[in-house]
C-alpha atoms as a PDB file:
ATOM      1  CA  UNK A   1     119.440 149.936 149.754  1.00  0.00           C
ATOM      2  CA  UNK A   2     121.567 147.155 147.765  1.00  0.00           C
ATOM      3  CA  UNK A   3     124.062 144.907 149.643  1.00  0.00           C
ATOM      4  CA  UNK A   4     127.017 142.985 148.844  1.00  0.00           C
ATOM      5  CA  UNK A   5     127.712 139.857 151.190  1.00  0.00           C
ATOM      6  CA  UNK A   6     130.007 137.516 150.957  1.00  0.00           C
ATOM      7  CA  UNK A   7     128.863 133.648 149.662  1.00  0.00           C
ATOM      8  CA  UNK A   8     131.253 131.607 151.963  1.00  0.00           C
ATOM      9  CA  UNK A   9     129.790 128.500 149.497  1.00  0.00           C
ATOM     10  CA  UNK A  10     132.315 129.791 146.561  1.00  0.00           C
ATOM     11  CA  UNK A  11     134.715 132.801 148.621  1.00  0.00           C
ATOM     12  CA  UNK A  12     133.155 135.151 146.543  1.00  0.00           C
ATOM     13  CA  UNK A  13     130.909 138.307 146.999  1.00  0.00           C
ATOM     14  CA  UNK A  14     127.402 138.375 145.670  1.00  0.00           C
ATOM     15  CA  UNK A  15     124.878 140.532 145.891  1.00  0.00           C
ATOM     16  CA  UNK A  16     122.539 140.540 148.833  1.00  0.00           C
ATOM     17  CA  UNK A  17     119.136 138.470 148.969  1.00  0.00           C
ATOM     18  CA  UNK A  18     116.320 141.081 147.974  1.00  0.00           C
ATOM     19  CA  UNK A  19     118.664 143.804 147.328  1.00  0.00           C
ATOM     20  CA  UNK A  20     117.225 146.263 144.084  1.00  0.00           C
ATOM     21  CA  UNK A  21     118.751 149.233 142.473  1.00  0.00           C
ATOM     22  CA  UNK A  22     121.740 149.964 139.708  1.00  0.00           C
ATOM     23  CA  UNK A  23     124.882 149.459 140.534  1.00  0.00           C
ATOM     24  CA  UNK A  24     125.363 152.823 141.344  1.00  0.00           C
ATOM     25  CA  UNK A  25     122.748 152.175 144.284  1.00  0.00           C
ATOM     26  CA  UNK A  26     124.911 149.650 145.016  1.00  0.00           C
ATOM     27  CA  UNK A  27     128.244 151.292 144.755  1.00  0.00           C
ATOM     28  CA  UNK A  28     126.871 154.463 146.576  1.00  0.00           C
ATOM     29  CA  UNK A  29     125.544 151.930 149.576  1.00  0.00           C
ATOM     30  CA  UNK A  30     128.979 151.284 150.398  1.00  0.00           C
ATOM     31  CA  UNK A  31     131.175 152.998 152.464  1.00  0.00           C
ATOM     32  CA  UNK A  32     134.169 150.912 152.262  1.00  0.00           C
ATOM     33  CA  UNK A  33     135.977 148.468 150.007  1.00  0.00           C
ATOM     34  CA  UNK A  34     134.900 145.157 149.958  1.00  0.00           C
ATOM     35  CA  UNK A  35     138.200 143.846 149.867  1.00  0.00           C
ATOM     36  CA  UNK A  36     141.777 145.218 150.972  1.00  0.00           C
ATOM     37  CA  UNK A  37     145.018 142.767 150.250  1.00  0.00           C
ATOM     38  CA  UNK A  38     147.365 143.706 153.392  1.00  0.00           C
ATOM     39  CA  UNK A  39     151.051 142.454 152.306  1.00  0.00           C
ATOM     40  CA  UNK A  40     152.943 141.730 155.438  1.00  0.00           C
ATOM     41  CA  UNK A  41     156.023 140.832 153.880  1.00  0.00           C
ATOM     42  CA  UNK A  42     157.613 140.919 150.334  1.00  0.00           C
ATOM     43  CA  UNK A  43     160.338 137.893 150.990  1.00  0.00           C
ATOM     44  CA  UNK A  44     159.192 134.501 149.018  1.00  0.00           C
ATOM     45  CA  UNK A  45     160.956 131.251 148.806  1.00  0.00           C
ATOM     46  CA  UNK A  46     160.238 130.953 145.429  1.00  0.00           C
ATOM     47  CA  UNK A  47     161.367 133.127 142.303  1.00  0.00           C
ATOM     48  CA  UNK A  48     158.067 132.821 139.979  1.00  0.00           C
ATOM     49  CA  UNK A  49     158.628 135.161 136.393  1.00  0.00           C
ATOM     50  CA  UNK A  50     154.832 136.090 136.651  1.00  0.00           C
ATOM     51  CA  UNK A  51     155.108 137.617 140.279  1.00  0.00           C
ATOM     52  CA  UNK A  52     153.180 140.898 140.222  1.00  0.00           C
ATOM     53  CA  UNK A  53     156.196 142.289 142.965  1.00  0.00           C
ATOM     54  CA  UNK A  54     159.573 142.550 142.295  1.00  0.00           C
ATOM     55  CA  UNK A  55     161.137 145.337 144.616  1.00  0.00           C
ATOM     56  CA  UNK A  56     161.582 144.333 148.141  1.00  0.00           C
ATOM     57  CA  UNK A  57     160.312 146.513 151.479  1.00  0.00           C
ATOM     58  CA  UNK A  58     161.080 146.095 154.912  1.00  0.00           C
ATOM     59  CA  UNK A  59     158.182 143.682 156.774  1.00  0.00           C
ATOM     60  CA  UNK A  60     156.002 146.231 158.399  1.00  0.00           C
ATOM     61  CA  UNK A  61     156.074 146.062 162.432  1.00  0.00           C
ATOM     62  CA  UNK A  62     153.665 144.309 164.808  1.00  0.00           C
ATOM     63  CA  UNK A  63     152.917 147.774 165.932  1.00  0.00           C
ATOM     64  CA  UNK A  64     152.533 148.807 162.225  1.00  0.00           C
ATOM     65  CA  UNK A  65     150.161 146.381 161.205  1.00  0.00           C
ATOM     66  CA  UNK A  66     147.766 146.675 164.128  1.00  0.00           C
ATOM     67  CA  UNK A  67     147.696 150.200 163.136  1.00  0.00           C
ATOM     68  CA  UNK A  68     146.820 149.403 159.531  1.00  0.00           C
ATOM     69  CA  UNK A  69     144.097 146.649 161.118  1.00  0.00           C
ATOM     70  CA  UNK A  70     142.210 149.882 162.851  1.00  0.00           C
ATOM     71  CA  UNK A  71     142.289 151.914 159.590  1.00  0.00           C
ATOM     72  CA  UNK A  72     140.934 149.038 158.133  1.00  0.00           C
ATOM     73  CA  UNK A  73     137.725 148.464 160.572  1.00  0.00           C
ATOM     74  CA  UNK A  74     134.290 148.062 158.343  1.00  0.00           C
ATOM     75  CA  UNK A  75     136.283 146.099 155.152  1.00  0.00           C
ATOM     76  CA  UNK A  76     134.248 142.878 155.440  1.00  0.00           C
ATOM     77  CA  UNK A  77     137.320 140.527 153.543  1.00  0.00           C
ATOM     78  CA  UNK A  78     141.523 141.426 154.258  1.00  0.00           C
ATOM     79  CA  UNK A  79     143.784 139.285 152.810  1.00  0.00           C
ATOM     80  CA  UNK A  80     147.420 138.766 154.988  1.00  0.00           C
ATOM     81  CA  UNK A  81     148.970 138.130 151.775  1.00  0.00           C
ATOM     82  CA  UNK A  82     152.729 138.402 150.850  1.00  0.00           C
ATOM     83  CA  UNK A  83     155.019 137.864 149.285  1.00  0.00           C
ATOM     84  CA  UNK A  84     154.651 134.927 151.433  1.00  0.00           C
ATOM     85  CA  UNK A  85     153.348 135.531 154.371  1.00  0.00           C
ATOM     86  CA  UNK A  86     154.081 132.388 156.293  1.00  0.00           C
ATOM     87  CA  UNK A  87     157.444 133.157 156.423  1.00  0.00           C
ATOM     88  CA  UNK A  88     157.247 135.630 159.075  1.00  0.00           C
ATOM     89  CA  UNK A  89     157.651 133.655 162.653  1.00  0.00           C
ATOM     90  CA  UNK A  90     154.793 136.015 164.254  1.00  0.00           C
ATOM     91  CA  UNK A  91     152.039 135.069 161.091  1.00  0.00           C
ATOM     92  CA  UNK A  92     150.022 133.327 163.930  1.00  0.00           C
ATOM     93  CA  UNK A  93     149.989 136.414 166.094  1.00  0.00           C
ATOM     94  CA  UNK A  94     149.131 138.848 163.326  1.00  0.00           C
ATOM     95  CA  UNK A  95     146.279 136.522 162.268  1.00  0.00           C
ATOM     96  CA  UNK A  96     144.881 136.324 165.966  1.00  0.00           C
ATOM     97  CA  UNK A  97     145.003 140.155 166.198  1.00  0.00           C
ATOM     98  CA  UNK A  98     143.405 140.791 162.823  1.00  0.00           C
ATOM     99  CA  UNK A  99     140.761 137.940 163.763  1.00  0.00           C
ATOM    100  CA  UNK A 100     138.088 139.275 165.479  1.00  0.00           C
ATOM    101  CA  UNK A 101     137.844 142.673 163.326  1.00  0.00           C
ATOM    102  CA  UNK A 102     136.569 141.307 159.725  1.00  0.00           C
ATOM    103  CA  UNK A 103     134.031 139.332 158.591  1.00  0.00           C
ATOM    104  CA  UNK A 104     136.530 137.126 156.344  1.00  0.00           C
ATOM    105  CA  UNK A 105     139.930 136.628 156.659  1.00  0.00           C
ATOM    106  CA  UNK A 106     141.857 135.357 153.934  1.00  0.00           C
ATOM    107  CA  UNK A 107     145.485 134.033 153.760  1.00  0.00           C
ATOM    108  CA  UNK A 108     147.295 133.857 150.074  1.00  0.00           C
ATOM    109  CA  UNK A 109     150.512 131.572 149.887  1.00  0.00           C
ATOM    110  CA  UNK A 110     151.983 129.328 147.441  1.00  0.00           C
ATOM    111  CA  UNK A 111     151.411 126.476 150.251  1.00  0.00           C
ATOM    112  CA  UNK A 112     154.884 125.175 150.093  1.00  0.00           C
ATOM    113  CA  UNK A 113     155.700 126.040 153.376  1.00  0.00           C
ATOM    114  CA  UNK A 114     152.329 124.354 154.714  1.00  0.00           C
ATOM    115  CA  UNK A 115     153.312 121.342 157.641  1.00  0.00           C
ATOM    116  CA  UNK A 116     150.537 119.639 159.745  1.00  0.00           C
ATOM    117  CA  UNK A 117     151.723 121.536 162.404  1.00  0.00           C
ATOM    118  CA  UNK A 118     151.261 124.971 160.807  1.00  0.00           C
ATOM    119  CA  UNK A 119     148.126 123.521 158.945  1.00  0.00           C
ATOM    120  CA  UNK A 120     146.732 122.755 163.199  1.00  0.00           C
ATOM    121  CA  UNK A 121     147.555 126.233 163.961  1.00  0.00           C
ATOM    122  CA  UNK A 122     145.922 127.898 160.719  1.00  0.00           C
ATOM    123  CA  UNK A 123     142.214 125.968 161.483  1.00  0.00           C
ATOM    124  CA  UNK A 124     139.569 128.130 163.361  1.00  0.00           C
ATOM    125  CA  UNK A 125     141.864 131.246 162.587  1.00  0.00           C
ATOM    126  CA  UNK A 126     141.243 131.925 159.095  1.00  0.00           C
ATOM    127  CA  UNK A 127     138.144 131.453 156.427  1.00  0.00           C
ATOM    128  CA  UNK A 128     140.404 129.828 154.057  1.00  0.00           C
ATOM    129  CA  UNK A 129     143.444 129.893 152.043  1.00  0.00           C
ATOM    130  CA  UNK A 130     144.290 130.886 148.496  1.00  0.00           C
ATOM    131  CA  UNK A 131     146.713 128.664 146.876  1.00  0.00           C
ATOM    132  CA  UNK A 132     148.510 128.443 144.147  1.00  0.00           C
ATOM    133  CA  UNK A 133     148.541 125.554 141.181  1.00  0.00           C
ATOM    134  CA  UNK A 134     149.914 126.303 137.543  1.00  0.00           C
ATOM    135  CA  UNK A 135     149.438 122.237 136.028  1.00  0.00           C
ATOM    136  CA  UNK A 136     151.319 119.049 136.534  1.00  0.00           C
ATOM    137  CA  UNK A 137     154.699 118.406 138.098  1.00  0.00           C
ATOM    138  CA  UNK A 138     156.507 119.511 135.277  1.00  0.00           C
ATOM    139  CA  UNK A 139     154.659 122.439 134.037  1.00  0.00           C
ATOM    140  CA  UNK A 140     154.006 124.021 137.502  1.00  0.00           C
ATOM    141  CA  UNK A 141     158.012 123.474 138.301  1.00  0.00           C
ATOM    142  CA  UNK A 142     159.069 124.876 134.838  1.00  0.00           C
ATOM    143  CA  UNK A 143     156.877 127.958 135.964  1.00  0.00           C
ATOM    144  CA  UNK A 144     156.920 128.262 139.976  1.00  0.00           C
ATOM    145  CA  UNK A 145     158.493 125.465 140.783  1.00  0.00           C
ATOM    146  CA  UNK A 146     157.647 123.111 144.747  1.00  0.00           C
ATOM    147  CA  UNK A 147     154.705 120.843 143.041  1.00  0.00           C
ATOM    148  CA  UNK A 148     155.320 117.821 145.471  1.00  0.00           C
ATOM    149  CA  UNK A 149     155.417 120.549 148.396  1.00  0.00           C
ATOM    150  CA  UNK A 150     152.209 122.499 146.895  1.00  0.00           C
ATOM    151  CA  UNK A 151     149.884 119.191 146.566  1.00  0.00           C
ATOM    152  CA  UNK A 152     151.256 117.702 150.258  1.00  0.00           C
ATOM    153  CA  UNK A 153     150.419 120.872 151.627  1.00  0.00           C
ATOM    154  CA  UNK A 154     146.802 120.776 149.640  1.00  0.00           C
ATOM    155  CA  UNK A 155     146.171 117.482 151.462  1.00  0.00           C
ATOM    156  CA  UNK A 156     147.032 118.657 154.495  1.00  0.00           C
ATOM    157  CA  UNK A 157     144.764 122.017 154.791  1.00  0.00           C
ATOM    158  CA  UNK A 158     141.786 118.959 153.253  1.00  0.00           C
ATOM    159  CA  UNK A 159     143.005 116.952 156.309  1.00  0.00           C
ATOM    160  CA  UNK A 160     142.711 119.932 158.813  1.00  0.00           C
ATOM    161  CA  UNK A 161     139.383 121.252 157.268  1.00  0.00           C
ATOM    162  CA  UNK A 162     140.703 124.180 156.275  1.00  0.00           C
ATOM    163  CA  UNK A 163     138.911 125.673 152.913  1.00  0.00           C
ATOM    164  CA  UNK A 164     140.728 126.376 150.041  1.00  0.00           C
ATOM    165  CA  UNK A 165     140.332 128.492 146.749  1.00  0.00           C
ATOM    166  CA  UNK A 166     142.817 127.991 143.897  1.00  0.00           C
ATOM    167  CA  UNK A 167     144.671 130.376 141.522  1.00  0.00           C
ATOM    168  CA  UNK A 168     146.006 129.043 138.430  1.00  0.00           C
ATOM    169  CA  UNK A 169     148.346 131.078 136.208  1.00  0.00           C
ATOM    170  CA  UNK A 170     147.289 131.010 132.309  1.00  0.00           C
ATOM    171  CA  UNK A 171     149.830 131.228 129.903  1.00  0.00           C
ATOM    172  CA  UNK A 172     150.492 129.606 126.625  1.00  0.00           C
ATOM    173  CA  UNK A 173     152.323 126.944 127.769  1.00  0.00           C
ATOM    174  CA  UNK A 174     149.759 126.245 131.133  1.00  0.00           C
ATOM    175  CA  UNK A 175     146.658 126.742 129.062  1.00  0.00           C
ATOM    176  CA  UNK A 176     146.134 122.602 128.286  1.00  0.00           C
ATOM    177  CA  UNK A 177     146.751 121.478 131.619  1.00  0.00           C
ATOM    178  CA  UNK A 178     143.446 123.856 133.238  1.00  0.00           C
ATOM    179  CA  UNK A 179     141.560 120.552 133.393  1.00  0.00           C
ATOM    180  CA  UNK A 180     144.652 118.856 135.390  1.00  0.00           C
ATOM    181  CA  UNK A 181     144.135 122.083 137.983  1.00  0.00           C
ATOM    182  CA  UNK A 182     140.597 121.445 138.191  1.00  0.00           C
ATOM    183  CA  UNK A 183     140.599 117.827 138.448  1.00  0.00           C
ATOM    184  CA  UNK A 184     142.908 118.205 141.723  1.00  0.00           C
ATOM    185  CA  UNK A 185     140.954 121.005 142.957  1.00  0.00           C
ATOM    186  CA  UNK A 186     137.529 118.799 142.655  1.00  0.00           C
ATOM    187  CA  UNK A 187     139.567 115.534 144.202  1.00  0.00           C
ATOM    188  CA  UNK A 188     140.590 117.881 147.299  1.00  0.00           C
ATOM    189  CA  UNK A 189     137.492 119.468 147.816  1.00  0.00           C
ATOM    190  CA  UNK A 190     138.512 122.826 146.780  1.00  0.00           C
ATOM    191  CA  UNK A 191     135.765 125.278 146.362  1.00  0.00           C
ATOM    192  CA  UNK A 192     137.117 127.844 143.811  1.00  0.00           C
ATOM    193  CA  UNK A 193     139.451 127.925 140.615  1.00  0.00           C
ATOM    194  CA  UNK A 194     140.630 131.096 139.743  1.00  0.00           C
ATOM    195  CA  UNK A 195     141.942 131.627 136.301  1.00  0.00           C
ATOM    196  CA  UNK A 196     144.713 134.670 136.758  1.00  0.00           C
ATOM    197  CA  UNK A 197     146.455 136.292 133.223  1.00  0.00           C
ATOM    198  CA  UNK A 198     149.526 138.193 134.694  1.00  0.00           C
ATOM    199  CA  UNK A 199     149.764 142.028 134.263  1.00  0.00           C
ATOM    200  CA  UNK A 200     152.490 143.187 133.401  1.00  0.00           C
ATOM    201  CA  UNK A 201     154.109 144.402 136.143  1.00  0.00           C
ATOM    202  CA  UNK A 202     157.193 143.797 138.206  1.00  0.00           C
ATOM    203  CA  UNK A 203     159.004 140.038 137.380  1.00  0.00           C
ATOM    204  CA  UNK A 204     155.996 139.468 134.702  1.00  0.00           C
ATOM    205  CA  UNK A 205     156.759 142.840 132.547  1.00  0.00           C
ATOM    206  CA  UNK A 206     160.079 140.674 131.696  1.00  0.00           C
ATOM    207  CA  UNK A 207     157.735 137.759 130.514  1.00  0.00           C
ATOM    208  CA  UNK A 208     157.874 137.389 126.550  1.00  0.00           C
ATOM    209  CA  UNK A 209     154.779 138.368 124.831  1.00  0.00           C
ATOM    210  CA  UNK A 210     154.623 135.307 122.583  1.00  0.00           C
ATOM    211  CA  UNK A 211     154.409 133.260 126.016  1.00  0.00           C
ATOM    212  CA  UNK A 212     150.761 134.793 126.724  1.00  0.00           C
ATOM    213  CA  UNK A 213     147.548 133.220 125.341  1.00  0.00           C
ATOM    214  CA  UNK A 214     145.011 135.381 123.437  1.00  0.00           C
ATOM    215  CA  UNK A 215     141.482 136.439 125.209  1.00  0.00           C
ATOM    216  CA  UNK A 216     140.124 133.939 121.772  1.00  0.00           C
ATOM    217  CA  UNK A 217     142.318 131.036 122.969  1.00  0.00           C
ATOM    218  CA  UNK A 218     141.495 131.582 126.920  1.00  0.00           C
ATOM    219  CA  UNK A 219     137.804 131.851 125.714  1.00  0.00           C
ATOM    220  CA  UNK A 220     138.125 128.705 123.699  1.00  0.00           C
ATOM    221  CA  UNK A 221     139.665 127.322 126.600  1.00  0.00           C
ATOM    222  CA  UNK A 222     137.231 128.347 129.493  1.00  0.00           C
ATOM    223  CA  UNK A 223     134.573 127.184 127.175  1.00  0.00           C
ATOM    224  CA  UNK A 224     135.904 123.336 126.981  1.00  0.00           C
ATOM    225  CA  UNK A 225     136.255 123.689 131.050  1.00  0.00           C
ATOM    226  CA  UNK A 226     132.206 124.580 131.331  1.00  0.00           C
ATOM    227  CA  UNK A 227     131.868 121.537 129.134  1.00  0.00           C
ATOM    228  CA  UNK A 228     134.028 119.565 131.582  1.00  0.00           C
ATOM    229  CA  UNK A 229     132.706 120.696 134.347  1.00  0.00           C
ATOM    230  CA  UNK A 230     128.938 119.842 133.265  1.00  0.00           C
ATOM    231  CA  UNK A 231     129.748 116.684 131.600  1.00  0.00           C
ATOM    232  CA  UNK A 232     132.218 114.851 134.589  1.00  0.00           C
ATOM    233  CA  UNK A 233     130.683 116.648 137.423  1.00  0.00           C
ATOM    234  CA  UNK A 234     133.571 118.904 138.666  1.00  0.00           C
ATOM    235  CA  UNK A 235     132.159 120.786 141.594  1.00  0.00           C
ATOM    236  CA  UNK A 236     134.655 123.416 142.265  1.00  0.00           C
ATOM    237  CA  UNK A 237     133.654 127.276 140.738  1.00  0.00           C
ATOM    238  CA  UNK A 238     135.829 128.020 137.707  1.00  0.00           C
ATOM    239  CA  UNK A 239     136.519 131.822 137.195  1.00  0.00           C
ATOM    240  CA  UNK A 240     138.400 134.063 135.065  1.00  0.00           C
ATOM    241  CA  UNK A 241     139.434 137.544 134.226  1.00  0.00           C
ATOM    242  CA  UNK A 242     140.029 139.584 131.369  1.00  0.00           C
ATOM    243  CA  UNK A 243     142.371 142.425 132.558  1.00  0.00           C
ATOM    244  CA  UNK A 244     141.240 145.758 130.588  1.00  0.00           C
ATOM    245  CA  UNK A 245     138.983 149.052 131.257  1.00  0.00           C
ATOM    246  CA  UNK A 246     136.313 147.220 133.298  1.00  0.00           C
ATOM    247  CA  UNK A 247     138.643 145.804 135.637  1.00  0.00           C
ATOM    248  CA  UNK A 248     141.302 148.531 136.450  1.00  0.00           C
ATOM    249  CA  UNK A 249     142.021 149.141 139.648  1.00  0.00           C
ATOM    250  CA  UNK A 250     139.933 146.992 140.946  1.00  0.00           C
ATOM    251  CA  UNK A 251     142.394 145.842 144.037  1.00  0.00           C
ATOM    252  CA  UNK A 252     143.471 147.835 147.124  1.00  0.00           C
ATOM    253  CA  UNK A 253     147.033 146.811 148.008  1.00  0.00           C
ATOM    254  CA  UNK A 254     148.076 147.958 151.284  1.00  0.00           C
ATOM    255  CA  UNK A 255     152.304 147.877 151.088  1.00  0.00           C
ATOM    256  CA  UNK A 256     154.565 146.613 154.198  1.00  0.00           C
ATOM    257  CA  UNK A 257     154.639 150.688 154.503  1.00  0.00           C
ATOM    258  CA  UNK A 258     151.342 151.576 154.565  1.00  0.00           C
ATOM    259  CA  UNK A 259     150.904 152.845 151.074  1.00  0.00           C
ATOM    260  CA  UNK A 260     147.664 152.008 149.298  1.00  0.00           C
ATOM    261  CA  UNK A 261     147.709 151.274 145.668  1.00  0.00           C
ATOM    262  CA  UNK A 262     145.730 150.676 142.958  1.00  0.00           C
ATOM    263  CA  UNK A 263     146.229 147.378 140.995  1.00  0.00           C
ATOM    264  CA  UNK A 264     146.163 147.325 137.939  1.00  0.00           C
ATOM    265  CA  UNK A 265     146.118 151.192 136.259  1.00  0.00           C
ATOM    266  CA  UNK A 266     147.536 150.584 132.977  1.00  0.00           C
ATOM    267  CA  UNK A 267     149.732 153.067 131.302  1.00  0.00           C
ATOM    268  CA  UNK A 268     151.998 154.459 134.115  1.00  0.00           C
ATOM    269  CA  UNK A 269     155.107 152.407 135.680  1.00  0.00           C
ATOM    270  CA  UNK A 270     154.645 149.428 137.718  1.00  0.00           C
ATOM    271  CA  UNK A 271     151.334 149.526 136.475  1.00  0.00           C
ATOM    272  CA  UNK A 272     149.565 150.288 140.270  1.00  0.00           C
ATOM    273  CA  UNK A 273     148.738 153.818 141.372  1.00  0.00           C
ATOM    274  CA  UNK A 274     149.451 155.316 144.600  1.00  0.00           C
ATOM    275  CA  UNK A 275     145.888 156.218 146.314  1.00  0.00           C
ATOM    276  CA  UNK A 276     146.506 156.813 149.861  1.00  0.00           C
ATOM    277  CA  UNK A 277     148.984 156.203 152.845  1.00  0.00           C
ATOM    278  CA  UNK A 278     146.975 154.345 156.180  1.00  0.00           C
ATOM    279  CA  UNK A 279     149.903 155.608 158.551  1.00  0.00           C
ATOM    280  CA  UNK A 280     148.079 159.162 158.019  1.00  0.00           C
ATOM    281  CA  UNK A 281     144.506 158.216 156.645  1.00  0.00           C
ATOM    282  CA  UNK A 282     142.090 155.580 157.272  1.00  0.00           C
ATOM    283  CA  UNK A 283     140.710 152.862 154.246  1.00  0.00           C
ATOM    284  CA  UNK A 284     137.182 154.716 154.421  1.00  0.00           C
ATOM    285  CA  UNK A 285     138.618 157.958 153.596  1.00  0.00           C
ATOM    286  CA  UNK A 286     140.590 156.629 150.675  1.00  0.00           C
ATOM    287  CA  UNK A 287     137.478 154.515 149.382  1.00  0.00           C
ATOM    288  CA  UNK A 288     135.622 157.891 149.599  1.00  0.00           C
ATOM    289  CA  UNK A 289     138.060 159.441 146.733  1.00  0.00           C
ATOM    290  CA  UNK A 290     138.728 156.465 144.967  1.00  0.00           C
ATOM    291  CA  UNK A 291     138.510 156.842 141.551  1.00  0.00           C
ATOM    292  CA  UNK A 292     138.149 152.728 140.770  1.00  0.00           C
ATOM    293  CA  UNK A 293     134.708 152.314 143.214  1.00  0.00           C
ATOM    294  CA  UNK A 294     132.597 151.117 140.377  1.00  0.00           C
ATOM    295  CA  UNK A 295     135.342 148.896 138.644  1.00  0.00           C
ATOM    296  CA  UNK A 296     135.694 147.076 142.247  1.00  0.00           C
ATOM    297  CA  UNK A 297     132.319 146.343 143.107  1.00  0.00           C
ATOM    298  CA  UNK A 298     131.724 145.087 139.289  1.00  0.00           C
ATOM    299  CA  UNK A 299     134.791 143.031 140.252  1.00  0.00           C
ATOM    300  CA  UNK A 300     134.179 141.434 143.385  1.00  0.00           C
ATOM    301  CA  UNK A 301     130.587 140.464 142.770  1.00  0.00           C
ATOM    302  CA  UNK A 302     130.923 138.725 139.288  1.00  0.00           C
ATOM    303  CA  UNK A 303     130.091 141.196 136.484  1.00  0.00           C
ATOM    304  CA  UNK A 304     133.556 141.737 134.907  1.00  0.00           C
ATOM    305  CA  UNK A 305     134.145 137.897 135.891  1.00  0.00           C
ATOM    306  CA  UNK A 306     133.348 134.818 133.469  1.00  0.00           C
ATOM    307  CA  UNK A 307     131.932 132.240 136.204  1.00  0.00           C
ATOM    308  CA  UNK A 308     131.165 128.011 135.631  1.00  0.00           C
END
């Protein structure tokens, strides 16, 4: 029987030493999702025009959330994600009670809000952090905005030994400055780059389509970075999607009110499709009907990824 582990070297799933079979072996081996993003709050301090979310839900109650973390039991990664999610006063107590029930525990934010105090408190409670980088001071605040914030609060989770991954937004207008992105990432020690193309959903469906590169020019472009990499001896893993038929649905959102999504279906609003509700089923009964299994495996462990 195939397995899929998870290579704490690049925060990234591969498949298991030894394992054999298709990848419907693989697929059919597993009994739950290999990854489930759990949003415990839709408030953000910043306003970024590629943000997947737009419509706001109530923050989901301590008692609410533990009773999502027991649907979720046997997901290896969850992701506390947000919004952002260190703008909830308990995020230290919903990290300690999700803890001890997952194999890797993730936190997204756009690390503005990082201080060495909360940077103390994060260490030994999470895997690592996924952060957010768009180019240099200019470009990132004509996009997102809080560069100085984002790279103190970088040095700060290097200074606490906290890992990091990266996500970097590609665009027309962030597409020349991948190498600054990587060049920070390498200097701080961070072990992932993740090239993200927003879909268009919620702020980003208002994004004009002559600000989007074309899959040639991000091809071009991630070709150049391999160079880079090779040639100046960047050591962080560059990735990159291309959103389309391989890749949809590939994500399991859990909402702040227990809804379970699909992210992204294309063709039908908000482009995410409702799959299941954890306040009346658990994650291993939804994964059992999901109609995306194969497109999230392929996913998570590479195949529908471009890798350097």
């Amino acid at each position: 029987m195939s397995t899929v582990l998870f290579n704490r070297s690049f925060h990234e799933f591969d498949v298991g030493r030894g394992a054999v079979g298709s990848q419907d072996v693989i697929e059919d081996s597993i009994d739950h999702p290999l990854s489930v993003i759990v949003q415990v709050t839709r408030r953000c301090n910043l306003d970024c025009p590629f943000c997947s979310e737009s419509g706001q839900i109530a923050d989901p109650s301590l008692p609410q959330l533990l009773d999502t973390r027991d649907k979720l039991i046997g997901t290896q990664r969850v992701y506390l994600s947000g919004g952002e999610p260190l703008l909830r006063n308990d995020i230290f107590a919903i990290i300690d009670t999700y803890r001890p029930y997952f194999d890797v525990l993730g936190l997204p934010t756009n690390a503005t809000q990082l201080t060495r105090d909360i940077c103390e408190k994060l260490k030994g409670r999470i895997d690592y952090i996924n952060a957010g980088l768009d180019g240099p001071r200019l470009v990132n605040d004509a996009l997102r905005g809080g560069y100085d914030e984002i790279i103190s609060g970088l040095m700060l989770l290097k200074e606490a030994g906290i890992e990091v991954s990266l996500s970097t937004v590609v665009l027309k207008d962030t597409l020349p400055y991948l190498g600054f992105v990587i060049q920070i990432a390498d200097m701080v020690g961070i072990k992932k780059v993740k090239m993200v193309v927003p879909v268009l959903r919620g702020r980003a469906k208002t994004l004009p389509a002559d600000r989007f590169a074309s899959d040639m020019a991000i091809d071009e472009k991630f070709r150049e970075l391999f160079e880079l990499k090779r040639s100046l001896g960047w050591r962080p893993r560059i990735k990159y999607t291309t959103w389309g038929e391989g890749t949809e649905g590939y994500a399991l959102i859990v909402q702040p009110d227990q809804k379970v999504y699909a992210w992204p279906v294309f063709g039908i609003p908000e482009a995410a499709q409702l799959v299941g509700d954890l306040a009346e089923e658990t994650i291993a009964e939804i994964w059992a009907k999901y109609p995306y299994r194969r497109n999230h495996v392929n996913k998570y462990v590479g195949i529908t990824m471009h890798k350097a």
